[in-house]
PDB file of N, CA and C in Angstrom:
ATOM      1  N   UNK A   1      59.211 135.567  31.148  1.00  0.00           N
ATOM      2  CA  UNK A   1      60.480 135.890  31.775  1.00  0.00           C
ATOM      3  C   UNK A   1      60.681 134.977  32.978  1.00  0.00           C
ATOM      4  N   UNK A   2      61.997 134.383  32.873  1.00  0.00           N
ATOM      5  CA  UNK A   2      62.450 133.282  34.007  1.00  0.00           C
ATOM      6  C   UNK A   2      62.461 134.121  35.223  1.00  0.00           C
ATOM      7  N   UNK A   3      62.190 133.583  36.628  1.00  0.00           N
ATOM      8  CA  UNK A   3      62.538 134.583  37.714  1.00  0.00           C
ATOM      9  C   UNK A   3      63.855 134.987  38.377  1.00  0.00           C
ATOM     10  N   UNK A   4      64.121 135.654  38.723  1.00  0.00           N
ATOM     11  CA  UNK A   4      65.483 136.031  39.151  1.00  0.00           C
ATOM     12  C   UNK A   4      65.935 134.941  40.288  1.00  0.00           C
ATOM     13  N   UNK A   5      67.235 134.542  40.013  1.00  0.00           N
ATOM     14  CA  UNK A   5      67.801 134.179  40.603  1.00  0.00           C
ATOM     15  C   UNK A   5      68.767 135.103  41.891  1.00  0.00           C
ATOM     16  N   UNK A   6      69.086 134.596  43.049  1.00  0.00           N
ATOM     17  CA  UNK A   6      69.490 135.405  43.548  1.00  0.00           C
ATOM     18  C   UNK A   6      71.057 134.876  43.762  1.00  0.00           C
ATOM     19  N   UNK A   7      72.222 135.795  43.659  1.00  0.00           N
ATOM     20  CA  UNK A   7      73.290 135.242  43.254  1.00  0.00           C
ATOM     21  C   UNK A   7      74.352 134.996  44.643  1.00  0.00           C
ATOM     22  N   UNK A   8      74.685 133.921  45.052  1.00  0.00           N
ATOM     23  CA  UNK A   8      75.486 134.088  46.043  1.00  0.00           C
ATOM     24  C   UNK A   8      76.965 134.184  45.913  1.00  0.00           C
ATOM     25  N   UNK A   9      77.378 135.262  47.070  1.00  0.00           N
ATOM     26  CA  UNK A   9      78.310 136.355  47.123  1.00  0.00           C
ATOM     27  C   UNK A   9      80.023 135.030  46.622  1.00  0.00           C
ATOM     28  N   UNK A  10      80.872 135.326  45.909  1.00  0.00           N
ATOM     29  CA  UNK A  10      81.887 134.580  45.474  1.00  0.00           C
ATOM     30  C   UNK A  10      83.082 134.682  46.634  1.00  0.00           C
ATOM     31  N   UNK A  11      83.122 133.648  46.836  1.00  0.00           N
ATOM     32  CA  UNK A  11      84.091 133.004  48.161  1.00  0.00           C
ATOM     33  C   UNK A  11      85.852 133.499  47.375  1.00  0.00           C
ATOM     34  N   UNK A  12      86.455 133.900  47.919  1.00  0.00           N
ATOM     35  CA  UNK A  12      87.850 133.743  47.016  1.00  0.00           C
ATOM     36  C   UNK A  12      88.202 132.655  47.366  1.00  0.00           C
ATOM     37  N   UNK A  13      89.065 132.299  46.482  1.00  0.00           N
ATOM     38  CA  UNK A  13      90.081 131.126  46.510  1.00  0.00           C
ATOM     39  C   UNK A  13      90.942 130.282  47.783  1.00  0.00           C
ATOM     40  N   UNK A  14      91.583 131.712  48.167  1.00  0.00           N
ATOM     41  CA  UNK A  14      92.267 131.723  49.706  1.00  0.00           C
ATOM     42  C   UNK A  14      90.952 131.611  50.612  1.00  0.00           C
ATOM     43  N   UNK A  15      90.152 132.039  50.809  1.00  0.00           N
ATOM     44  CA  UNK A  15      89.376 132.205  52.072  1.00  0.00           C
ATOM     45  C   UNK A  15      89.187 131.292  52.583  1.00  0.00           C
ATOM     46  N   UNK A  16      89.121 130.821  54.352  1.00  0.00           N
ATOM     47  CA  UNK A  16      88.756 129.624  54.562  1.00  0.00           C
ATOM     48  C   UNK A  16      87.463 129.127  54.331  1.00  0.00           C
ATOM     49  N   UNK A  17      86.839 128.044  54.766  1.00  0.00           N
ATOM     50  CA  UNK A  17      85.053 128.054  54.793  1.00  0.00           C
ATOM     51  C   UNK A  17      84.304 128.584  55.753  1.00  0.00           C
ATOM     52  N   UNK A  18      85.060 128.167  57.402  1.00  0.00           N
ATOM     53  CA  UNK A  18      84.444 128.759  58.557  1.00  0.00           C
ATOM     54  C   UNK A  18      84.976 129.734  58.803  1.00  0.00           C
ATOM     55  N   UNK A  19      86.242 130.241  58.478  1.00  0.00           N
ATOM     56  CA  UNK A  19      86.660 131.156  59.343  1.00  0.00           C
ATOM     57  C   UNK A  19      88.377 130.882  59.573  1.00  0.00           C
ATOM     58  N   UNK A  20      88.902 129.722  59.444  1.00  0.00           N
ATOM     59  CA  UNK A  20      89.967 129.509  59.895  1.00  0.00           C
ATOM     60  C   UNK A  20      90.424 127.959  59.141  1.00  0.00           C
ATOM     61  N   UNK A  21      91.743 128.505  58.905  1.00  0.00           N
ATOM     62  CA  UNK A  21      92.658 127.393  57.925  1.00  0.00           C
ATOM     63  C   UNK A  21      93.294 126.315  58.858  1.00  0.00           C
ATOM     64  N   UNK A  22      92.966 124.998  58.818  1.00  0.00           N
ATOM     65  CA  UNK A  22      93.779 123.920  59.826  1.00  0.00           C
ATOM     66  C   UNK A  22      94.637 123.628  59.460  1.00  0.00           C
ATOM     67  N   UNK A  23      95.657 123.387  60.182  1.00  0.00           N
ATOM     68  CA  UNK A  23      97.134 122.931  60.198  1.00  0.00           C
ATOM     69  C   UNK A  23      97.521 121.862  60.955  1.00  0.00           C
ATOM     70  N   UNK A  24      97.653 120.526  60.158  1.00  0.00           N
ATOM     71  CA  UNK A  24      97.655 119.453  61.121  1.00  0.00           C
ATOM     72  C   UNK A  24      99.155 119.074  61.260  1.00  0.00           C
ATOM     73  N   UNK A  25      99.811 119.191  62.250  1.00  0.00           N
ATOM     74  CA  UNK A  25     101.064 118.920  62.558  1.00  0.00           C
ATOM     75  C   UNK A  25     101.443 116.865  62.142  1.00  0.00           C
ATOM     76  N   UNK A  26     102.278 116.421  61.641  1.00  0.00           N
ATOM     77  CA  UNK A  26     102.803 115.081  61.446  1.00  0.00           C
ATOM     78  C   UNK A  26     102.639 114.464  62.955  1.00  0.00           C
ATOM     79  N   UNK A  27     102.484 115.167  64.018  1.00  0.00           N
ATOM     80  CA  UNK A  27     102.016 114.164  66.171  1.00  0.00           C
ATOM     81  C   UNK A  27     100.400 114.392  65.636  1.00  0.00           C
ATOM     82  N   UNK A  28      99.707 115.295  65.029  1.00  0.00           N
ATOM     83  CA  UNK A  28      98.661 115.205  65.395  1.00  0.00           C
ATOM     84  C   UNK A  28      97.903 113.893  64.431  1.00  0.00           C
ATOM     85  N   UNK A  29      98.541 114.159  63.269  1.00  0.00           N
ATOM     86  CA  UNK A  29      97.653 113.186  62.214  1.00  0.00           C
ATOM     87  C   UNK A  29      98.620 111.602  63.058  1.00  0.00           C
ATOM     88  N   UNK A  30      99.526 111.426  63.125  1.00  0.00           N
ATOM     89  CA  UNK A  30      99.704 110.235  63.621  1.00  0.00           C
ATOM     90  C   UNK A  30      98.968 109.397  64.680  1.00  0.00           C
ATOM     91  N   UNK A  31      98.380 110.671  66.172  1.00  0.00           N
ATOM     92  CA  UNK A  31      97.972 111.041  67.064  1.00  0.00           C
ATOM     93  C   UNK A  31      96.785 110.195  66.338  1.00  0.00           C
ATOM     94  N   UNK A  32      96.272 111.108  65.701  1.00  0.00           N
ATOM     95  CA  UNK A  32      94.462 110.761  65.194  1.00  0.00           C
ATOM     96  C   UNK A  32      94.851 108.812  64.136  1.00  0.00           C
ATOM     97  N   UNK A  33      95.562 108.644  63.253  1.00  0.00           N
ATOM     98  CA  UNK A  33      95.517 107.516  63.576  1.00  0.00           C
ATOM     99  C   UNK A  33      95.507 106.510  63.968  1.00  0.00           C
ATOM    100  N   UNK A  34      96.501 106.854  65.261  1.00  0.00           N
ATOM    101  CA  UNK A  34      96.471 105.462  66.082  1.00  0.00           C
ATOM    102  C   UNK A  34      95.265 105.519  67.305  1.00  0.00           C
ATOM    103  N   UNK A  35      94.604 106.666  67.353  1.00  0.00           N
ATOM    104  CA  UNK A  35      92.682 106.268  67.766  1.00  0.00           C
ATOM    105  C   UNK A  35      92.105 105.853  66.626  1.00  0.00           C
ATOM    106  N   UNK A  36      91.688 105.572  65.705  1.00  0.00           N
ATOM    107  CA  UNK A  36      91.037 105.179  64.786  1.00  0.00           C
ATOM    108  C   UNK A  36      91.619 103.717  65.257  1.00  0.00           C
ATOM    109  N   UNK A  37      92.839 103.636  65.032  1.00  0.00           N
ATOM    110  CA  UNK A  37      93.096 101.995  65.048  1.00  0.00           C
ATOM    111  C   UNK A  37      93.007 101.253  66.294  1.00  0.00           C
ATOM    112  N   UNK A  38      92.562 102.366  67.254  1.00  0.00           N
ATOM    113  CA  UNK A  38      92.699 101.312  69.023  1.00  0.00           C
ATOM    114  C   UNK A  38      91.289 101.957  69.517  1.00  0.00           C
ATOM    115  N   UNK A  39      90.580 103.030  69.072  1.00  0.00           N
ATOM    116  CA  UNK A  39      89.331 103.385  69.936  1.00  0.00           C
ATOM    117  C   UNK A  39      88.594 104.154  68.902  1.00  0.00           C
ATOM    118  N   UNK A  40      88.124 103.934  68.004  1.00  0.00           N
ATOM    119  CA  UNK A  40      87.606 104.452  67.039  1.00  0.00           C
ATOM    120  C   UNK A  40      86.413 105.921  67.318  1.00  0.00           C
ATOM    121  N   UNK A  41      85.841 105.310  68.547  1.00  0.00           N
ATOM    122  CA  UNK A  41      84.866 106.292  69.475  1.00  0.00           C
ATOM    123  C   UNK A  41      85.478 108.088  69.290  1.00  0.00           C
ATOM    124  N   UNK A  42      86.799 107.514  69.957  1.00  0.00           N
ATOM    125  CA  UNK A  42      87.686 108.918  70.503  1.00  0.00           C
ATOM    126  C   UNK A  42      88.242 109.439  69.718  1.00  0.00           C
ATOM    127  N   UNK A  43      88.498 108.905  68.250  1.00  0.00           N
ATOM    128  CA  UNK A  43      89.305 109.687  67.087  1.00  0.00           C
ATOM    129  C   UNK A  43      87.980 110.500  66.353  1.00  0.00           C
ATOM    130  N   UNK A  44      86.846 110.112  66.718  1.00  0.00           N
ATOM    131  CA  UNK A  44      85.111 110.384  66.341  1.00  0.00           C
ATOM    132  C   UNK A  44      84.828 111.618  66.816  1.00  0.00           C
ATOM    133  N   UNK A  45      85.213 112.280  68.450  1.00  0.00           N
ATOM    134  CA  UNK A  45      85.291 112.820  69.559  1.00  0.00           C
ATOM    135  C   UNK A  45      86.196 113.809  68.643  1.00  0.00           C
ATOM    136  N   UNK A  46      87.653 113.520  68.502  1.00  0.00           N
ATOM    137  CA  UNK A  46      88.605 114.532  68.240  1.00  0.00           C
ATOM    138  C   UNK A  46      88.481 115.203  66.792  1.00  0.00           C
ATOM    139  N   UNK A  47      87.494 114.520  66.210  1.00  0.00           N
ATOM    140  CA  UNK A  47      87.221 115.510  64.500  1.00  0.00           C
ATOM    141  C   UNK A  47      85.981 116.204  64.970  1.00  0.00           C
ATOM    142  N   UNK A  48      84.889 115.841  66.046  1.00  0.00           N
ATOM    143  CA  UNK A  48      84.010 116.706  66.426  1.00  0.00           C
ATOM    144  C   UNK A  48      84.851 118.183  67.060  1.00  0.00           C
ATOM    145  N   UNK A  49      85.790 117.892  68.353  1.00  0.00           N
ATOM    146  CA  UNK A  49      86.444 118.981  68.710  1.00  0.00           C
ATOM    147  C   UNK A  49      87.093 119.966  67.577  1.00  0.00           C
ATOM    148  N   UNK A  50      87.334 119.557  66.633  1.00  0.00           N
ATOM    149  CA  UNK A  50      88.434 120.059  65.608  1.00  0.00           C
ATOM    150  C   UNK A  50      87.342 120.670  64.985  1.00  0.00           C
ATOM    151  N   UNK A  51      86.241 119.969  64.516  1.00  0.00           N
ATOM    152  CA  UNK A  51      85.190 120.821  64.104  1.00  0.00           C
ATOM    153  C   UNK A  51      84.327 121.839  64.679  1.00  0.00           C
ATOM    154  N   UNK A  52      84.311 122.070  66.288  1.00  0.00           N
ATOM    155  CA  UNK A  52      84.076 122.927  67.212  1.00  0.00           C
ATOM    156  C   UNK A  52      84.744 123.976  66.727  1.00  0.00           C
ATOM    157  N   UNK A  53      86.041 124.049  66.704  1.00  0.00           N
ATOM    158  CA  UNK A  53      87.113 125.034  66.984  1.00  0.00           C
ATOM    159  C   UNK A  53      87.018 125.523  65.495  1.00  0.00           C
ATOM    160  N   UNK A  54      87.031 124.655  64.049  1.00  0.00           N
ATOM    161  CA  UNK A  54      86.649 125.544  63.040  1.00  0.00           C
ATOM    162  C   UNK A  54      85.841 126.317  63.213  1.00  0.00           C
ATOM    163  N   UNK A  55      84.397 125.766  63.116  1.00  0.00           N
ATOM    164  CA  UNK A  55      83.467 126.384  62.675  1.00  0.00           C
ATOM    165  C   UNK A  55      83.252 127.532  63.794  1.00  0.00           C
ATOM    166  N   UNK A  56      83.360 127.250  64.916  1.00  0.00           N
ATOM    167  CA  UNK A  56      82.943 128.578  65.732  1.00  0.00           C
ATOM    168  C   UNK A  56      84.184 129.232  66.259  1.00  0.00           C
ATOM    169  N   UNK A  57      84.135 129.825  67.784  1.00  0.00           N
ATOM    170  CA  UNK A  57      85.224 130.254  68.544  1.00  0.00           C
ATOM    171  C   UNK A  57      86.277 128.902  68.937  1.00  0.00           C
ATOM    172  N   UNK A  58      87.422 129.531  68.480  1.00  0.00           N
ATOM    173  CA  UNK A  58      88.855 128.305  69.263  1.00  0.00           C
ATOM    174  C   UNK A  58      89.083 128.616  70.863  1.00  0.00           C
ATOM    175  N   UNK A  59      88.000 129.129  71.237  1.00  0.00           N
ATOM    176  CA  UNK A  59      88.289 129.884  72.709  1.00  0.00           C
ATOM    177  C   UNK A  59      87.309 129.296  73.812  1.00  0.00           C
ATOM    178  N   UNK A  60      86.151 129.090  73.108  1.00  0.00           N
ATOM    179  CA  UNK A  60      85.477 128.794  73.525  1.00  0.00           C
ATOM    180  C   UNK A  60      84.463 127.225  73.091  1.00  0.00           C
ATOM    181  N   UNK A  61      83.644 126.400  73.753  1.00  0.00           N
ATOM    182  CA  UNK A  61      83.194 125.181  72.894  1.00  0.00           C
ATOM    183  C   UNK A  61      83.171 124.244  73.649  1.00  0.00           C
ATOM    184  N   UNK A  62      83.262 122.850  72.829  1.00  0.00           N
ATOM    185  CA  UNK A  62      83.243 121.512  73.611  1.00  0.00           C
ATOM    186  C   UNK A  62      84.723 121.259  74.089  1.00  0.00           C
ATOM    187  N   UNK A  63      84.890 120.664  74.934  1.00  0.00           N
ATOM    188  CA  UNK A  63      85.935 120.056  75.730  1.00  0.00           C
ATOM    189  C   UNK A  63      86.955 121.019  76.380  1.00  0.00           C
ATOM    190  N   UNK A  64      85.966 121.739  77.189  1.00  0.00           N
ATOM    191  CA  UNK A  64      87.028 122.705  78.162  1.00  0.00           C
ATOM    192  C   UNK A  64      88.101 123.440  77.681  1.00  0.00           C
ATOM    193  N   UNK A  65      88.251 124.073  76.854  1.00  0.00           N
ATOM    194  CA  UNK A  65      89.580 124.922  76.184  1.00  0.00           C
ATOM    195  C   UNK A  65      89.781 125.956  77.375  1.00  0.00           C
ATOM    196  N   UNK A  66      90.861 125.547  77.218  1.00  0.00           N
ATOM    197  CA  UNK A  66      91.743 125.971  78.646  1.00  0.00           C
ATOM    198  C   UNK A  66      93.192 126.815  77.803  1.00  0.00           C
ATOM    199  N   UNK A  67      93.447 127.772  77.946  1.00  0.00           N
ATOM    200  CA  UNK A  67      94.625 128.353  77.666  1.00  0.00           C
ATOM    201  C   UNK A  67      96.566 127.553  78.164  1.00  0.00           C
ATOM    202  N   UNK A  68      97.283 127.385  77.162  1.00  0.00           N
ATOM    203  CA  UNK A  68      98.253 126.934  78.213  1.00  0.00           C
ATOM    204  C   UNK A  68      99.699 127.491  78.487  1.00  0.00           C
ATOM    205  N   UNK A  69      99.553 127.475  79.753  1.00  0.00           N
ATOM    206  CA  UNK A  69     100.449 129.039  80.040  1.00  0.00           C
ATOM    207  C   UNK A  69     101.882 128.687  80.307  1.00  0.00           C
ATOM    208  N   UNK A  70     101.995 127.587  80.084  1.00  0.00           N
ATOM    209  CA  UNK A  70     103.841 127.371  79.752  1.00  0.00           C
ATOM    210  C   UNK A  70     104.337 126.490  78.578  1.00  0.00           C
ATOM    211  N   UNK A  71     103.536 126.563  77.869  1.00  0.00           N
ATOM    212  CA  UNK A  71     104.082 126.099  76.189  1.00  0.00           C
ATOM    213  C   UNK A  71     104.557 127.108  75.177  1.00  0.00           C
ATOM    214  N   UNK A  72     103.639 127.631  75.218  1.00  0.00           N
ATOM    215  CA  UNK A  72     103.941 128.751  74.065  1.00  0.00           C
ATOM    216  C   UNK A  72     102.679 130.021  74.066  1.00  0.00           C
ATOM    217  N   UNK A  73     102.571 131.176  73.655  1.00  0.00           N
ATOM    218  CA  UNK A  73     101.341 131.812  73.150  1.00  0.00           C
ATOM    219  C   UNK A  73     100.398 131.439  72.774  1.00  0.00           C
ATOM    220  N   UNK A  74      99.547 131.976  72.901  1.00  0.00           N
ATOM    221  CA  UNK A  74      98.399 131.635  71.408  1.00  0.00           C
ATOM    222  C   UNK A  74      98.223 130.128  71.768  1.00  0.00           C
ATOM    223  N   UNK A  75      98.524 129.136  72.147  1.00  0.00           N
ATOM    224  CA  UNK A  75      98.373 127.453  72.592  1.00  0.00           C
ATOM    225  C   UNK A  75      97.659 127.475  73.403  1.00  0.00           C
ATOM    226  N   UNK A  76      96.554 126.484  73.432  1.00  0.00           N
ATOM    227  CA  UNK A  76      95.491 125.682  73.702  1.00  0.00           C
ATOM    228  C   UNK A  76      95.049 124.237  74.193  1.00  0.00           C
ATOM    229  N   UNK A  77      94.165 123.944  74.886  1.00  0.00           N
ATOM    230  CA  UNK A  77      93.991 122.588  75.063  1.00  0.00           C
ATOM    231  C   UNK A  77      92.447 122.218  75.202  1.00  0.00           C
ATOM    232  N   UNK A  78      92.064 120.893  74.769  1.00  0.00           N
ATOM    233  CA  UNK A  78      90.331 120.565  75.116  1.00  0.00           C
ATOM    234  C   UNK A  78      90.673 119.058  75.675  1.00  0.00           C
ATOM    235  N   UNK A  79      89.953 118.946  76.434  1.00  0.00           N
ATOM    236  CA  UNK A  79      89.841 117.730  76.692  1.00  0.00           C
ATOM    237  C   UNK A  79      89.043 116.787  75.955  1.00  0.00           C
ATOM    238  N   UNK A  80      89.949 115.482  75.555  1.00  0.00           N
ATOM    239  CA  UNK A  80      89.440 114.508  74.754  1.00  0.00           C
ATOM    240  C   UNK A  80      88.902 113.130  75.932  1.00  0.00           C
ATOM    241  N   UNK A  81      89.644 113.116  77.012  1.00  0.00           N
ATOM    242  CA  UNK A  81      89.246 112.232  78.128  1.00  0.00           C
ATOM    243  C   UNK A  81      90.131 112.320  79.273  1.00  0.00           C
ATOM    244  N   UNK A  82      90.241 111.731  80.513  1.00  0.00           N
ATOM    245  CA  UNK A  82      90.594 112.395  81.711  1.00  0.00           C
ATOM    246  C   UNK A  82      92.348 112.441  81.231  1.00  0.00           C
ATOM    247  N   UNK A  83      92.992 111.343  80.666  1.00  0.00           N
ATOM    248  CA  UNK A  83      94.082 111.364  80.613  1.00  0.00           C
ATOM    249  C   UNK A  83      94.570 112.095  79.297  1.00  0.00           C
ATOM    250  N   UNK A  84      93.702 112.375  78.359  1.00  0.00           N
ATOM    251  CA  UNK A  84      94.153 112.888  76.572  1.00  0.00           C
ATOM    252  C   UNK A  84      93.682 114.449  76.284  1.00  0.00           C
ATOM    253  N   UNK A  85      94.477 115.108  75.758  1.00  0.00           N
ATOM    254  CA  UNK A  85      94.351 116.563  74.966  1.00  0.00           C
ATOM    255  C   UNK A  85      94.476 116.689  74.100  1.00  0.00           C
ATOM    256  N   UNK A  86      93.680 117.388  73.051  1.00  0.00           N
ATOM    257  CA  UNK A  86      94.099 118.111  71.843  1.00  0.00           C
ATOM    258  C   UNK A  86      94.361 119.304  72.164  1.00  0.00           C
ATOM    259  N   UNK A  87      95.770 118.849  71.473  1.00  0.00           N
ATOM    260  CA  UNK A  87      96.658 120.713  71.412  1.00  0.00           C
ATOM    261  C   UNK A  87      96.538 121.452  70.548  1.00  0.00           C
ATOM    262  N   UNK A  88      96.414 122.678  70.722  1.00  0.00           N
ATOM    263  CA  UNK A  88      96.531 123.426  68.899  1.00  0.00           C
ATOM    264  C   UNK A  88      96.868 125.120  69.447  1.00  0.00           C
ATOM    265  N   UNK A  89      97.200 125.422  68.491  1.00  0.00           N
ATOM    266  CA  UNK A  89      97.804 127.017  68.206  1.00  0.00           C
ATOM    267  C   UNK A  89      97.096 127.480  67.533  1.00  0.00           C
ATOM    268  N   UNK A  90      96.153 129.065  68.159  1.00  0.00           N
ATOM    269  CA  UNK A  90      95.613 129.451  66.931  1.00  0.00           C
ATOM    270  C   UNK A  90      96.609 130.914  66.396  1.00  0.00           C
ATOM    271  N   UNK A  91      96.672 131.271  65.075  1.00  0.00           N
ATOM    272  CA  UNK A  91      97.727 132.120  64.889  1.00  0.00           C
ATOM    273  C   UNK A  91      96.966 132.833  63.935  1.00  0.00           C
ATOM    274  N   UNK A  92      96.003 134.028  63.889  1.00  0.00           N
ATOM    275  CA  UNK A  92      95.668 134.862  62.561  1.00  0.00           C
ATOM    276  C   UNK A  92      94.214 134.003  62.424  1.00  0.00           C
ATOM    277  N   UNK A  93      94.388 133.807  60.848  1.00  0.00           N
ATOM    278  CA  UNK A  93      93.321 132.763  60.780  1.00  0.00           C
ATOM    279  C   UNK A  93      93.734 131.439  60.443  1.00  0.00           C
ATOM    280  N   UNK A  94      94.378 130.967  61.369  1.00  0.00           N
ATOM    281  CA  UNK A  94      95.034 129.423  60.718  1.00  0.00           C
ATOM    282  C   UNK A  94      94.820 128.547  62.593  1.00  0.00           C
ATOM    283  N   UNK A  95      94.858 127.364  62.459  1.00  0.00           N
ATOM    284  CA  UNK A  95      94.671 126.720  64.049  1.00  0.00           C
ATOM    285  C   UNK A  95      95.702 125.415  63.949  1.00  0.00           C
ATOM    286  N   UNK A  96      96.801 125.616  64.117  1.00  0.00           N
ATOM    287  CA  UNK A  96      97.813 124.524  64.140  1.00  0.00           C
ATOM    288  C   UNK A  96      97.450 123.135  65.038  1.00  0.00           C
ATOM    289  N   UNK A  97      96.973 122.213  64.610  1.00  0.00           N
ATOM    290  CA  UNK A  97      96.594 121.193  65.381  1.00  0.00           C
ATOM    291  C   UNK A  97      97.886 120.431  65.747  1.00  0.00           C
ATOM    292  N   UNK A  98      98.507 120.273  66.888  1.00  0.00           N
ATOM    293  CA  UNK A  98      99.687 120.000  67.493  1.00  0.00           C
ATOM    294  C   UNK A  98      99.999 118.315  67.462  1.00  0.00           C
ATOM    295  N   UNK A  99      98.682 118.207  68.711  1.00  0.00           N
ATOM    296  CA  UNK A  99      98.787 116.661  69.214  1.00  0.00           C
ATOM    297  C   UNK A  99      97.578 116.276  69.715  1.00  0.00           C
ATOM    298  N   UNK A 100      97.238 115.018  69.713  1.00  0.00           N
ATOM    299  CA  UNK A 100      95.879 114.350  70.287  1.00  0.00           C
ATOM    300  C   UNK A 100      95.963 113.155  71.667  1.00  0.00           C
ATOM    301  N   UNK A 101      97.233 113.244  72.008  1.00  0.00           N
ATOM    302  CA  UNK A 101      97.113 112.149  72.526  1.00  0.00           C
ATOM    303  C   UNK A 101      97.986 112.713  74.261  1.00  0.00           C
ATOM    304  N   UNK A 102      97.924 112.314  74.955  1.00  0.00           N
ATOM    305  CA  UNK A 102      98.737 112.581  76.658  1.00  0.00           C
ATOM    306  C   UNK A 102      98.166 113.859  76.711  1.00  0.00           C
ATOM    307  N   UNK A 103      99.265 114.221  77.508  1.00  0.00           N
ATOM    308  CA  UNK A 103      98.960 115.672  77.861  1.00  0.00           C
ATOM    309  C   UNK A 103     100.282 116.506  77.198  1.00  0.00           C
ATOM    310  N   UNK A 104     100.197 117.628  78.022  1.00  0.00           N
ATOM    311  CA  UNK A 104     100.977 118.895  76.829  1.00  0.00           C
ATOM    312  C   UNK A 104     102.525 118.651  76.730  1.00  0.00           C
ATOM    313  N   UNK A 105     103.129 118.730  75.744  1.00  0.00           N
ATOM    314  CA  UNK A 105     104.131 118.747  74.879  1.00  0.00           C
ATOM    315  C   UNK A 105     104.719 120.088  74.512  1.00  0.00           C
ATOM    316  N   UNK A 106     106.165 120.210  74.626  1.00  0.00           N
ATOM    317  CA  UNK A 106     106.988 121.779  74.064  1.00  0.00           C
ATOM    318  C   UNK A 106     106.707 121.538  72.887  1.00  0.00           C
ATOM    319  N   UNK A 107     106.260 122.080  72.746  1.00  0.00           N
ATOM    320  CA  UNK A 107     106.058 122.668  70.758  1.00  0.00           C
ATOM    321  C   UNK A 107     107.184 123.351  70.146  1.00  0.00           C
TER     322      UNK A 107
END
């Protein structure tokens, strides 16, 4: 007799992987290409942050997440370098990635 296998539990379809569904806004993916094409380092930096904020707390983590209190609710910021932010919204289980580049923007 073969030994038992032990069966791991079935993910649904919808579910995210970490915890939370990303939403990359058309400023942010533009945002993240034009670091790839001028500082490759810092667009390196901003998929680590993005991967902070999946996998664990969007509240807490790398690059100072700071709440921001005249954009909107639920909006966020980390620092990418003294002059750059990633913005994002977290809403339920989804994290709207806004913008990567200046500082904060009306959403």
């Amino acid at each position: 007799m073969s030994p038992k296998r032990k069966n791991k539990p079935e993910q649904a379809e919808n579910d995210p992987i970490h915890g939370y569904f990303p939403v990359f806004s058309p400023d942010f993916k533009e945002d993240l290409a034009w670091w790839y094409r001028n500082e490759p380092k810092k667009g390196n930096k901003i998929l680590d942050l993005v991967a902070d904020i999946l996998d664990g707390d969007p509240f807490t983590g790398l690059g100072k997440p700071e709440p921001l209190k005249y954009i909107a609710v639920d909006t966020w910021s980390r620092r990418i370098d003294l002059e750059h932010r990633l913005v994002y919204k977290v809403t339920g289980n989804k994290v709207y990635f806004l913008q990567a580049r200046y500082h904060y923007q009306s959403s």
